[in-house]
N, C-alpha and C. Protein backbone atom coordinates (compact mmCIF):
# COMPACT_ATOMS: atom_id res chain seq x y z
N UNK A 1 0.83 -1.20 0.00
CA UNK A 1 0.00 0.00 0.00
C UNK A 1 0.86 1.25 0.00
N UNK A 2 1.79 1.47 0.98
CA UNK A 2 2.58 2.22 0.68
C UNK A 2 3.79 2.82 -0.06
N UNK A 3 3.70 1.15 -1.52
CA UNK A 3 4.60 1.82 -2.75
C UNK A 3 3.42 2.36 -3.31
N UNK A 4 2.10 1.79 -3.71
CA UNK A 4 1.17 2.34 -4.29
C UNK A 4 1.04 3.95 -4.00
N UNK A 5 1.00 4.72 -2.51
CA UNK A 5 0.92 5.84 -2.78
C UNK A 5 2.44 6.41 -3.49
N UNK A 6 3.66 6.13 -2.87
CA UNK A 6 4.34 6.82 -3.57
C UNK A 6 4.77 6.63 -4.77
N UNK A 7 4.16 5.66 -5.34
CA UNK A 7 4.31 5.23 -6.65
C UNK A 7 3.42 6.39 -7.73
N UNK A 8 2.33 6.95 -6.25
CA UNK A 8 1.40 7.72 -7.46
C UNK A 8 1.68 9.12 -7.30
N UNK A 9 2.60 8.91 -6.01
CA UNK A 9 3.08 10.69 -5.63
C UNK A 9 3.88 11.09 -6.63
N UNK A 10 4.67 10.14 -6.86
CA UNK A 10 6.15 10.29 -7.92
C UNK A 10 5.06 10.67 -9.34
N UNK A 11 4.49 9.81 -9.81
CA UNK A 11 3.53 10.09 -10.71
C UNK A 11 2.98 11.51 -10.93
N UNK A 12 2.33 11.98 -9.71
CA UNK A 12 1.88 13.24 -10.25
C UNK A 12 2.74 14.58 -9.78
N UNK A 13 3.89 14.27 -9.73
CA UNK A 13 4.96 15.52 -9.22
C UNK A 13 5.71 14.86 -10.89
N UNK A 14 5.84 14.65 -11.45
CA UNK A 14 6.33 14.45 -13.28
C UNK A 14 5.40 14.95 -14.08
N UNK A 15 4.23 14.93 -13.25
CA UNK A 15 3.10 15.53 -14.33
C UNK A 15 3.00 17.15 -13.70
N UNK A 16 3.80 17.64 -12.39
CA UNK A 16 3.43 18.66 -12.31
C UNK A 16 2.10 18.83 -11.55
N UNK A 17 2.11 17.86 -10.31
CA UNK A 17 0.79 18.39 -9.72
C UNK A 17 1.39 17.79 -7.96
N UNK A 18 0.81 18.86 -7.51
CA UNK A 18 2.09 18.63 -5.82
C UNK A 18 0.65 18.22 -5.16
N UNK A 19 0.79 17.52 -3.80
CA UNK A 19 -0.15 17.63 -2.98
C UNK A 19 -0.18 17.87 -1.85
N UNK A 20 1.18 18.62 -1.89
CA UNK A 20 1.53 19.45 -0.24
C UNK A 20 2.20 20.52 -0.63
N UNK A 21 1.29 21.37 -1.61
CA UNK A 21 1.47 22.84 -1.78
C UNK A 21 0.49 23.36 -2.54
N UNK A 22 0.78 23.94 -3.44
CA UNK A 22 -0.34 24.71 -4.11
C UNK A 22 0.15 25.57 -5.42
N UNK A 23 -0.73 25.67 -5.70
CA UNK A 23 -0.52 26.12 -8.09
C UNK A 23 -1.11 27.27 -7.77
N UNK A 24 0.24 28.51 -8.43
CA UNK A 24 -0.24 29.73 -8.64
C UNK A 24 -0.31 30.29 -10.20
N UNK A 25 -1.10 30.71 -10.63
CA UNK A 25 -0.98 31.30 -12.39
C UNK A 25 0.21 33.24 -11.70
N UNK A 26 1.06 32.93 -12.57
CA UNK A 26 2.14 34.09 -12.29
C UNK A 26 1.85 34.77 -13.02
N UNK A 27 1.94 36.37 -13.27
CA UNK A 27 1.86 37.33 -14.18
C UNK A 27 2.82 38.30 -13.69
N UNK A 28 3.45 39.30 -14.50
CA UNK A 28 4.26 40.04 -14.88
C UNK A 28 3.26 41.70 -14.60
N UNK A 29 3.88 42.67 -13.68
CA UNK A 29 3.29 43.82 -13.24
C UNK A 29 4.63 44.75 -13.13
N UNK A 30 5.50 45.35 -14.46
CA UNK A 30 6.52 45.96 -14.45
C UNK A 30 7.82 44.60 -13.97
N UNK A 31 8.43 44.93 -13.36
CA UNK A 31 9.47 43.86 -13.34
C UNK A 31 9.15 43.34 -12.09
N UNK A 32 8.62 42.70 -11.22
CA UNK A 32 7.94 41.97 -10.26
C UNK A 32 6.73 41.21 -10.64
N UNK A 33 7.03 40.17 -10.20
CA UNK A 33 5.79 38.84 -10.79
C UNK A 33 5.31 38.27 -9.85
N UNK A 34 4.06 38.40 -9.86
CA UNK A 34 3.02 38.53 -8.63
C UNK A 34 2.58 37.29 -8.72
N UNK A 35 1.50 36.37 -7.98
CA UNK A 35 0.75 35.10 -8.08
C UNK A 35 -0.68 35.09 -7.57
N UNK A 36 -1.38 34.45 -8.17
CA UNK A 36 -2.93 34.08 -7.45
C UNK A 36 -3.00 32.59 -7.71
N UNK A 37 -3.74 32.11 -6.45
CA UNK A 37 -4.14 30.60 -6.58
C UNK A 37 -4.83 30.20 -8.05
N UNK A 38 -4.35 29.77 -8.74
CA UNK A 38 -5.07 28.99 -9.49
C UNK A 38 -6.36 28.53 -9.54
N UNK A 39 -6.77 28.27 -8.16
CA UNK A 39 -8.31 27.94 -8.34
C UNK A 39 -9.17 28.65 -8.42
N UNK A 40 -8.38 30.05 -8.45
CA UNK A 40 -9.53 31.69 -8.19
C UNK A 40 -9.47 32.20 -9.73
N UNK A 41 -8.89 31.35 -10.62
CA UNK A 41 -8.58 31.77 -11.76
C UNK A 41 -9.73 30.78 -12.47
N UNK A 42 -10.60 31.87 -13.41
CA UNK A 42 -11.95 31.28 -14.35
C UNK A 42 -10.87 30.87 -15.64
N UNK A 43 -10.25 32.34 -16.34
CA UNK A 43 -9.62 32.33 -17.45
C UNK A 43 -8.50 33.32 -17.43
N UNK A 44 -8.14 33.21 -18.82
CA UNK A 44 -7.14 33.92 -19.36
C UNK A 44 -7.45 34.58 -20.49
N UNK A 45 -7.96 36.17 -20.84
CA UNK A 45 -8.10 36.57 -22.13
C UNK A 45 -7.29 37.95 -22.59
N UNK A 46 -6.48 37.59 -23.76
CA UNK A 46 -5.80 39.23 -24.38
C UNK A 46 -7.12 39.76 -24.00
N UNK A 47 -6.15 41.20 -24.21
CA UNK A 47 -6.39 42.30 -23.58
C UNK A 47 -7.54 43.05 -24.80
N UNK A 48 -8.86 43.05 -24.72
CA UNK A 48 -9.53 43.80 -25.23
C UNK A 48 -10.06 45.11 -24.79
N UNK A 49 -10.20 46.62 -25.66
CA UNK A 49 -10.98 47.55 -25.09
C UNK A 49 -12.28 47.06 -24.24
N UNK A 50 -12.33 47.77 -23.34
CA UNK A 50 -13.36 48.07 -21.93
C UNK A 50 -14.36 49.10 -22.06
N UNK A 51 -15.50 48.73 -21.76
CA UNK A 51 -16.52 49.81 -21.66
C UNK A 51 -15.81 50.79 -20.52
N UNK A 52 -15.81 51.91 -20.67
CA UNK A 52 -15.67 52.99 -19.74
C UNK A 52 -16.69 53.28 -18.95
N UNK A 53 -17.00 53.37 -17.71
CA UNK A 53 -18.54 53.39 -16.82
C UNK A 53 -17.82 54.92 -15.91
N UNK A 54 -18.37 55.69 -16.04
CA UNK A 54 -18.11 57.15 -15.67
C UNK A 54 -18.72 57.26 -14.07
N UNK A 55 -17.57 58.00 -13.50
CA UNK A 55 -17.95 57.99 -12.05
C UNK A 55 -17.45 56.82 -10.70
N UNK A 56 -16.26 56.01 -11.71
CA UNK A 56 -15.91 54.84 -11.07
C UNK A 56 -14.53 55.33 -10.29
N UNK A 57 -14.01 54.37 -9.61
CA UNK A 57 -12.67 54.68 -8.75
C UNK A 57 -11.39 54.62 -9.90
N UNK A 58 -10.25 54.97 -9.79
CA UNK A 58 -9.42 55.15 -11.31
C UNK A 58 -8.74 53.75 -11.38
N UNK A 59 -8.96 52.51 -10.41
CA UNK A 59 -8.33 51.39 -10.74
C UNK A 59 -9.80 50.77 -11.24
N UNK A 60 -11.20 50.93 -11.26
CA UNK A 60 -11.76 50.54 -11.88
C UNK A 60 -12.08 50.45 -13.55
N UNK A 61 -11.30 49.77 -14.56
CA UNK A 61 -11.18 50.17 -15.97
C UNK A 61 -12.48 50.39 -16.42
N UNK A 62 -13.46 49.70 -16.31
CA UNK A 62 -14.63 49.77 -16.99
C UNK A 62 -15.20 48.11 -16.84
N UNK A 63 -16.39 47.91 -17.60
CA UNK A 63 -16.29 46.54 -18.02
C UNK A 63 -16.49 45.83 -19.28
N UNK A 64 -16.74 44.60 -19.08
CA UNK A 64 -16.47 43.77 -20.56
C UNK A 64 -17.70 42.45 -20.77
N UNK A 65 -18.19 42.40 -21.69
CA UNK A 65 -19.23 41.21 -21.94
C UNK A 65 -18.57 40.36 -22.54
N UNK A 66 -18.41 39.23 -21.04
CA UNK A 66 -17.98 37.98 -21.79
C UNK A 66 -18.89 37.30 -21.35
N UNK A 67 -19.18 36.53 -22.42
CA UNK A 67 -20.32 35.31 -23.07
C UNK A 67 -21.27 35.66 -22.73
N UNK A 68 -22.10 36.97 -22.26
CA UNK A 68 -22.84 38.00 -21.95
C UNK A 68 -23.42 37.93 -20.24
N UNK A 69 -21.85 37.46 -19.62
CA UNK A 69 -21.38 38.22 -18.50
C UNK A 69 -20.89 39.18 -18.29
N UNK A 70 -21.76 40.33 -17.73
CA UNK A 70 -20.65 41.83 -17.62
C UNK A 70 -20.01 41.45 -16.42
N UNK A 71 -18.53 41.84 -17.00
CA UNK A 71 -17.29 41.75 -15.63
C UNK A 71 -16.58 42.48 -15.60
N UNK A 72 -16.22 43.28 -14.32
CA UNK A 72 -15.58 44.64 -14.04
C UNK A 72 -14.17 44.42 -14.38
N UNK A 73 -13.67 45.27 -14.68
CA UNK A 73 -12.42 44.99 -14.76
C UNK A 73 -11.50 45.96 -14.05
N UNK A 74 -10.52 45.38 -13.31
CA UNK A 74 -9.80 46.64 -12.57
C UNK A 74 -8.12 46.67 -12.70
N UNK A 75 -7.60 47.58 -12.90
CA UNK A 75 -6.01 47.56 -13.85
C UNK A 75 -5.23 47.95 -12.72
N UNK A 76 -4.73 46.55 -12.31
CA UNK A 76 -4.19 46.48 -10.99
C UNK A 76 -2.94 47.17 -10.93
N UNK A 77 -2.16 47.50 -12.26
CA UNK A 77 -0.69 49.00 -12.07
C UNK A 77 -1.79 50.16 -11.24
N UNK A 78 -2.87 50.73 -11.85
CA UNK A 78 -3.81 51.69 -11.06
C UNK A 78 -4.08 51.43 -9.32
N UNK A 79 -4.57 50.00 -9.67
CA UNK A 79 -4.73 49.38 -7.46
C UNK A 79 -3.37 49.58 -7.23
N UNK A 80 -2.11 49.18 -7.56
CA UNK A 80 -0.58 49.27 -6.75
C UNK A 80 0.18 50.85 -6.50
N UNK A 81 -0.62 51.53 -7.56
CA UNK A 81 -0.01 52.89 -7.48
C UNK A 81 0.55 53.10 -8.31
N UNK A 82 1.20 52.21 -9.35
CA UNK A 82 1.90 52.05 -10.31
C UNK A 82 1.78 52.71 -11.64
N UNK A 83 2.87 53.35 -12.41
CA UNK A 83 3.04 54.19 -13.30
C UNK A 83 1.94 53.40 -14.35
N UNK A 84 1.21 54.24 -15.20
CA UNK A 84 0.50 53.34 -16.08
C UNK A 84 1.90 53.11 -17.06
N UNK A 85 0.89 52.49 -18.50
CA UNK A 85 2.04 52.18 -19.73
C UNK A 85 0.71 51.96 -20.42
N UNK A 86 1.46 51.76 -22.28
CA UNK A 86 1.05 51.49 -23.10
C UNK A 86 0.77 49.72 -23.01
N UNK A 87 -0.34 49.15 -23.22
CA UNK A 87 -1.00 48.12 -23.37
C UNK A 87 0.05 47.49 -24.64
N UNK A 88 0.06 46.14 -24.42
CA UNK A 88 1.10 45.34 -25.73
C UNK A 88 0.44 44.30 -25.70
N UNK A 89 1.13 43.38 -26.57
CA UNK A 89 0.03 42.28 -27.88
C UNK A 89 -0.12 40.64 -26.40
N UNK A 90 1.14 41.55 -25.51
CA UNK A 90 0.91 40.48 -24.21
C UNK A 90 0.12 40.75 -22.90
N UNK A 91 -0.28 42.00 -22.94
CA UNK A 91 -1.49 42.85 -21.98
C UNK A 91 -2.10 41.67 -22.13
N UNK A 92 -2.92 40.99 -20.88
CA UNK A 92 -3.73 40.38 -20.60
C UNK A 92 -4.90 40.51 -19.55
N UNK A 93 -6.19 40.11 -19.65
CA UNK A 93 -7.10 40.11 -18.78
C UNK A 93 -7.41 38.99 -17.92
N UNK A 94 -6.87 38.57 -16.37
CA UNK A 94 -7.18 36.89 -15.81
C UNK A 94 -8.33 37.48 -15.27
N UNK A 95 -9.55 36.34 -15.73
CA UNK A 95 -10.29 36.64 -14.86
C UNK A 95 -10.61 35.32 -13.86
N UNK A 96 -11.37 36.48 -12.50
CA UNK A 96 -10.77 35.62 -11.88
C UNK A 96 -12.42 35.97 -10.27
N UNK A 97 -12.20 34.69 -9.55
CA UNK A 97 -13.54 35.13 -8.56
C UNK A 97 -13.17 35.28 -7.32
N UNK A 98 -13.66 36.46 -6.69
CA UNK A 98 -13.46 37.17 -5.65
C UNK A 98 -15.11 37.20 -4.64
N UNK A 99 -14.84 36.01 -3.57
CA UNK A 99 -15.83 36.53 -3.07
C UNK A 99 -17.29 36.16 -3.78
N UNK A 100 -17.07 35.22 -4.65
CA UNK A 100 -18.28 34.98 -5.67
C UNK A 100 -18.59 35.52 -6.57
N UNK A 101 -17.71 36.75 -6.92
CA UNK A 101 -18.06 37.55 -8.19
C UNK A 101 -16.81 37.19 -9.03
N UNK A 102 -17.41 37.73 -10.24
CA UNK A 102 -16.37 37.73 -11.16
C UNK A 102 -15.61 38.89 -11.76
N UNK A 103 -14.51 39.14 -11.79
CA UNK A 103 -13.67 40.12 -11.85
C UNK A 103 -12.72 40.14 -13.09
N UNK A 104 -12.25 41.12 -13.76
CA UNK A 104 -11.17 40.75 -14.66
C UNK A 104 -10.22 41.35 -13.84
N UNK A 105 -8.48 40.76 -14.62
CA UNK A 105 -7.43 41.74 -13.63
C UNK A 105 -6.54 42.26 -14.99
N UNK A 106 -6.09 43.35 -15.10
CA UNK A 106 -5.29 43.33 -16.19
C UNK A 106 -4.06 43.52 -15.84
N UNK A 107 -3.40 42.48 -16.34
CA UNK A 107 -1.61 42.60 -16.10
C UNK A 107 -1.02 42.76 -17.17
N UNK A 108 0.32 42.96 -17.23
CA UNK A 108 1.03 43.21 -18.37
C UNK A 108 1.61 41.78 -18.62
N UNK A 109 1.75 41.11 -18.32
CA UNK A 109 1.68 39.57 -19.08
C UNK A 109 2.10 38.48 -17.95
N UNK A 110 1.33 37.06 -19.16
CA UNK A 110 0.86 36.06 -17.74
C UNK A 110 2.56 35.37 -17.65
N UNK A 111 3.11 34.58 -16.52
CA UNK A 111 4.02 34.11 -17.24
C UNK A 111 3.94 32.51 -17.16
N UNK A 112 4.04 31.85 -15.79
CA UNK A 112 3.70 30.60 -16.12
C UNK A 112 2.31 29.67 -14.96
N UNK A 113 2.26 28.78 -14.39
CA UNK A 113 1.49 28.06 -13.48
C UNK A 113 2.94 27.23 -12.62
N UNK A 114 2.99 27.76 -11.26
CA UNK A 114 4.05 27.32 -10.62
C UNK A 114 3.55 26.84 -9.49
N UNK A 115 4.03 25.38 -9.08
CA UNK A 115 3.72 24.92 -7.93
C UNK A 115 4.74 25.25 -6.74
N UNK A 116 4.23 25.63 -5.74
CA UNK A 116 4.86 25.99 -4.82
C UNK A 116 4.38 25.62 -3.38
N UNK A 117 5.24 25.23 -2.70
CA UNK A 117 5.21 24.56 -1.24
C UNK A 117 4.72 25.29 -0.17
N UNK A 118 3.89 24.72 0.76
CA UNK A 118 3.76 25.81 1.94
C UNK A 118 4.89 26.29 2.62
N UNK A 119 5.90 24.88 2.58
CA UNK A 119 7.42 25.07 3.55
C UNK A 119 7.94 26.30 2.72
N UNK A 120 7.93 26.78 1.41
CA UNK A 120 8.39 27.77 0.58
C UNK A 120 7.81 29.07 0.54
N UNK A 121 7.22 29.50 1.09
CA UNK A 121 6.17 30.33 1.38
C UNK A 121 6.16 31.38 2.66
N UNK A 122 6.93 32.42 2.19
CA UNK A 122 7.46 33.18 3.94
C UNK A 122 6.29 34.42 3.98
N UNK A 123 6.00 35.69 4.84
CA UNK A 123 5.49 36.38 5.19
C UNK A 123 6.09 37.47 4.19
N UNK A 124 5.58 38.48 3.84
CA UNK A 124 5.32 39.49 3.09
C UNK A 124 6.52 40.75 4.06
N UNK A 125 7.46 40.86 3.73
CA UNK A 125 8.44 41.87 4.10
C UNK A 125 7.57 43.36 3.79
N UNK A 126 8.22 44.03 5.27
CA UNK A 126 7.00 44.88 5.77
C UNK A 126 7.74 46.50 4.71
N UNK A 127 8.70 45.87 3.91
CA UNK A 127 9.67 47.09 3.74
C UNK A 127 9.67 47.09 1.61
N UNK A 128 10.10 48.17 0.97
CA UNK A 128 10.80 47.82 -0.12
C UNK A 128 9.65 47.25 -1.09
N UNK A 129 8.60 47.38 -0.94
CA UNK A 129 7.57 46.23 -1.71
C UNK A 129 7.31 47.71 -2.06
N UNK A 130 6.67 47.25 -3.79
CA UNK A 130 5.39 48.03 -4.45
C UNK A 130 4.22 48.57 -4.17
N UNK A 131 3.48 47.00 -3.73
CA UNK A 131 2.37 46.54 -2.87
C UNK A 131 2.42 46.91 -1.85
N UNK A 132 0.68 47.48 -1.53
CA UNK A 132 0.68 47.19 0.48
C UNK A 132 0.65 45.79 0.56
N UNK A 133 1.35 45.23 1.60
CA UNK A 133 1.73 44.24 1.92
C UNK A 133 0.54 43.28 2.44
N UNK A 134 -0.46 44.16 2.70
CA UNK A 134 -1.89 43.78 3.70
C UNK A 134 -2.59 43.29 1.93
N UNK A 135 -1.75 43.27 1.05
CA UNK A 135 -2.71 42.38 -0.30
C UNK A 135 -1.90 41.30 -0.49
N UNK A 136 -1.15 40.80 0.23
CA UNK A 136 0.07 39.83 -0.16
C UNK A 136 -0.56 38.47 1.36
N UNK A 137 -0.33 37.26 0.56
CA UNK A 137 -0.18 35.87 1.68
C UNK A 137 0.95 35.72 2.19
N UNK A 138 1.66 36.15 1.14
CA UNK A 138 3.75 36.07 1.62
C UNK A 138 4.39 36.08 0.26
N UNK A 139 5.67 36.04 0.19
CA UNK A 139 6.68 35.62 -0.71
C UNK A 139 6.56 34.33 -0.72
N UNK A 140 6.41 33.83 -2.26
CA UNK A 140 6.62 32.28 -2.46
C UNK A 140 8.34 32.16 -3.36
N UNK A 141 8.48 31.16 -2.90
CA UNK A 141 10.30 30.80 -3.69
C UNK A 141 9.48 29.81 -4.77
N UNK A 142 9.49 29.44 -5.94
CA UNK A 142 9.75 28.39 -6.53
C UNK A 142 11.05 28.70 -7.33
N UNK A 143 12.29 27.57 -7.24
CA UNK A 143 13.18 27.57 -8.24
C UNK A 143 14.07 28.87 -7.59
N UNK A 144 14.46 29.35 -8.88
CA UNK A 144 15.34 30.94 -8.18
C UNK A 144 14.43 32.22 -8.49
N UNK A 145 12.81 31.80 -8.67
CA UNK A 145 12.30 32.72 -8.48
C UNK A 145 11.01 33.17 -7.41
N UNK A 146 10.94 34.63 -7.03
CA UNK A 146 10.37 34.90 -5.94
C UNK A 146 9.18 35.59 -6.38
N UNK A 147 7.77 35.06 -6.10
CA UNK A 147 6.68 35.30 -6.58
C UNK A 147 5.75 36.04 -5.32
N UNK A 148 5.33 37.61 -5.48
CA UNK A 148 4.40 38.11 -4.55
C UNK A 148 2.95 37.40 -4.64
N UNK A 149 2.52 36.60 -3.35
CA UNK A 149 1.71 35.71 -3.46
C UNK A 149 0.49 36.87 -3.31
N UNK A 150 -0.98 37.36 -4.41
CA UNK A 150 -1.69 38.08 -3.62
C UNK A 150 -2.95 37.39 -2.93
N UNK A 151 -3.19 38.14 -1.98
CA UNK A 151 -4.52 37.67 -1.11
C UNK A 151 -6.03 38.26 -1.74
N UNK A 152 -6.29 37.68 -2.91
CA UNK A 152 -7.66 38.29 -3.71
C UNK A 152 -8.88 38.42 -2.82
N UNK A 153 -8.74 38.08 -1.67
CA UNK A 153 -10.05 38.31 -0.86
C UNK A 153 -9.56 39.92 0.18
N UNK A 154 -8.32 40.01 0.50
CA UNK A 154 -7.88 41.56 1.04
C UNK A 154 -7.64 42.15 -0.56
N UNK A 155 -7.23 42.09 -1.44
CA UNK A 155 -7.06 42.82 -2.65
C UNK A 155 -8.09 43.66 -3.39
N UNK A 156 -9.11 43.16 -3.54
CA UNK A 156 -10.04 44.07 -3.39
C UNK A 156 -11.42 43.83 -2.24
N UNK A 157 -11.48 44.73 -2.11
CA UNK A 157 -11.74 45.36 -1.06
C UNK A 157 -13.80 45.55 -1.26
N UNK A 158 -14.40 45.70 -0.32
CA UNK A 158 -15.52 45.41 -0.17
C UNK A 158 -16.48 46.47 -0.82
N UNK A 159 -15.76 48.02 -0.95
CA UNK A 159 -15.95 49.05 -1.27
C UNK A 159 -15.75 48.59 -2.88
N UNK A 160 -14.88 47.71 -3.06
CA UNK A 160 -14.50 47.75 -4.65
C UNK A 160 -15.27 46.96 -5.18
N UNK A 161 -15.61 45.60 -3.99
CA UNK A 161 -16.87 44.75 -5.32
C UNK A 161 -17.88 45.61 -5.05
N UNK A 162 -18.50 46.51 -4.26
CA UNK A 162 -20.15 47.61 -3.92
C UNK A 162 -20.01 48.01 -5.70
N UNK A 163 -18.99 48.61 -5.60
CA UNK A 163 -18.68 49.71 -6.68
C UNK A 163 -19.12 48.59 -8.01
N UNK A 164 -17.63 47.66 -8.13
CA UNK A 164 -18.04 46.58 -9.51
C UNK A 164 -19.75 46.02 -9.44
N UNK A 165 -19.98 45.88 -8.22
CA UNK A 165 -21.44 45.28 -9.13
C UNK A 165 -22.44 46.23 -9.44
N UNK A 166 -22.55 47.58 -8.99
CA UNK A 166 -23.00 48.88 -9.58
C UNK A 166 -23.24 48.54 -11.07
N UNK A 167 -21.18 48.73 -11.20
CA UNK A 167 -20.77 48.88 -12.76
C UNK A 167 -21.52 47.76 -13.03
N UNK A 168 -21.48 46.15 -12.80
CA UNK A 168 -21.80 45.25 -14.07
C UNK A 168 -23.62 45.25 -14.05
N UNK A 169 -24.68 45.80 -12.85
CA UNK A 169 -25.40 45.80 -12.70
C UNK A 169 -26.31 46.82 -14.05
């Protein structure tokens, strides 16, 4: 019994699937590459123009009808404080559920799906970050790279879904 499990552990760590950690989809936000759980992730879509909804907060972009779901979209360089930029052919929209709603996020590009360990996984340095830190789970290590893990349930904020379901309402 007990080659059988590690016979099937070995199995699904070759295929890329851990079961004492957890899968983040990574994206690219200026030169720091941020993470969200994977399971909060619906999709992945380039970056299309946004309805503009007038009167919104300035990280709220507007929203978008997908499959004739309206979903807010909010341009998280705007939530971090971060300098805007010109949109490129790798601008992307994850969308993703917060709280039961559905949200788009726009980053400047996705990069991969990384499994990463709880043992790998430290607290959010209170110093030097982009981010308020109060949107972060911690720093994750996979490999030699260091991924800002965010907390999509502190990330936006309760004021921000009132506002998004206004907009998709």
């Amino acid at each position: 019994m007990a080659s059988q499990e590690s016979a099937s552990k070995e199995s699904n760590q070759q295929i890329g699937i851990t079961t004492d950690g957890s899968q983040f989809l990574t994206f690219q936000l200026g030169e720091e590459l941020y993470g969200v759980d994977i399971l909060r992730v619906q999709e992945i879509k380039g970056y299309t123009a946004v309805t503009r909804i007038p009167n919104t907060p300035p990280h709220i972009k507007g929203v978008l009808n997908l499959r004739g779901t309206i979903v807010p979209i909010v341009e998280l360089r705007t939530k971090f404080g971060m300098p805007t930029i010109e949109y490129t052919m790798f601008t992307v929209i994850v969308v993703v559920v917060v709280k039961e709603k559905i949200m788009g996020l726009v980053v400047d590009a996705v990069s991969d799906v990384l499994d990463i360990d709880k043992k790998d996984i430290q607290p959010a340095p209170q110093f030097g970050a982009q981010v308020d830190v109060s949107f972060l789970n911690g720093i994750g290590k996979a490999g030699d790279k260091l991924v800002a893990l965010l907390d999509m349930d502190r990330l936006l904020t309760d004021g921000d879904l009132q506002e998004a379901e206004k907009v998709a309402a």
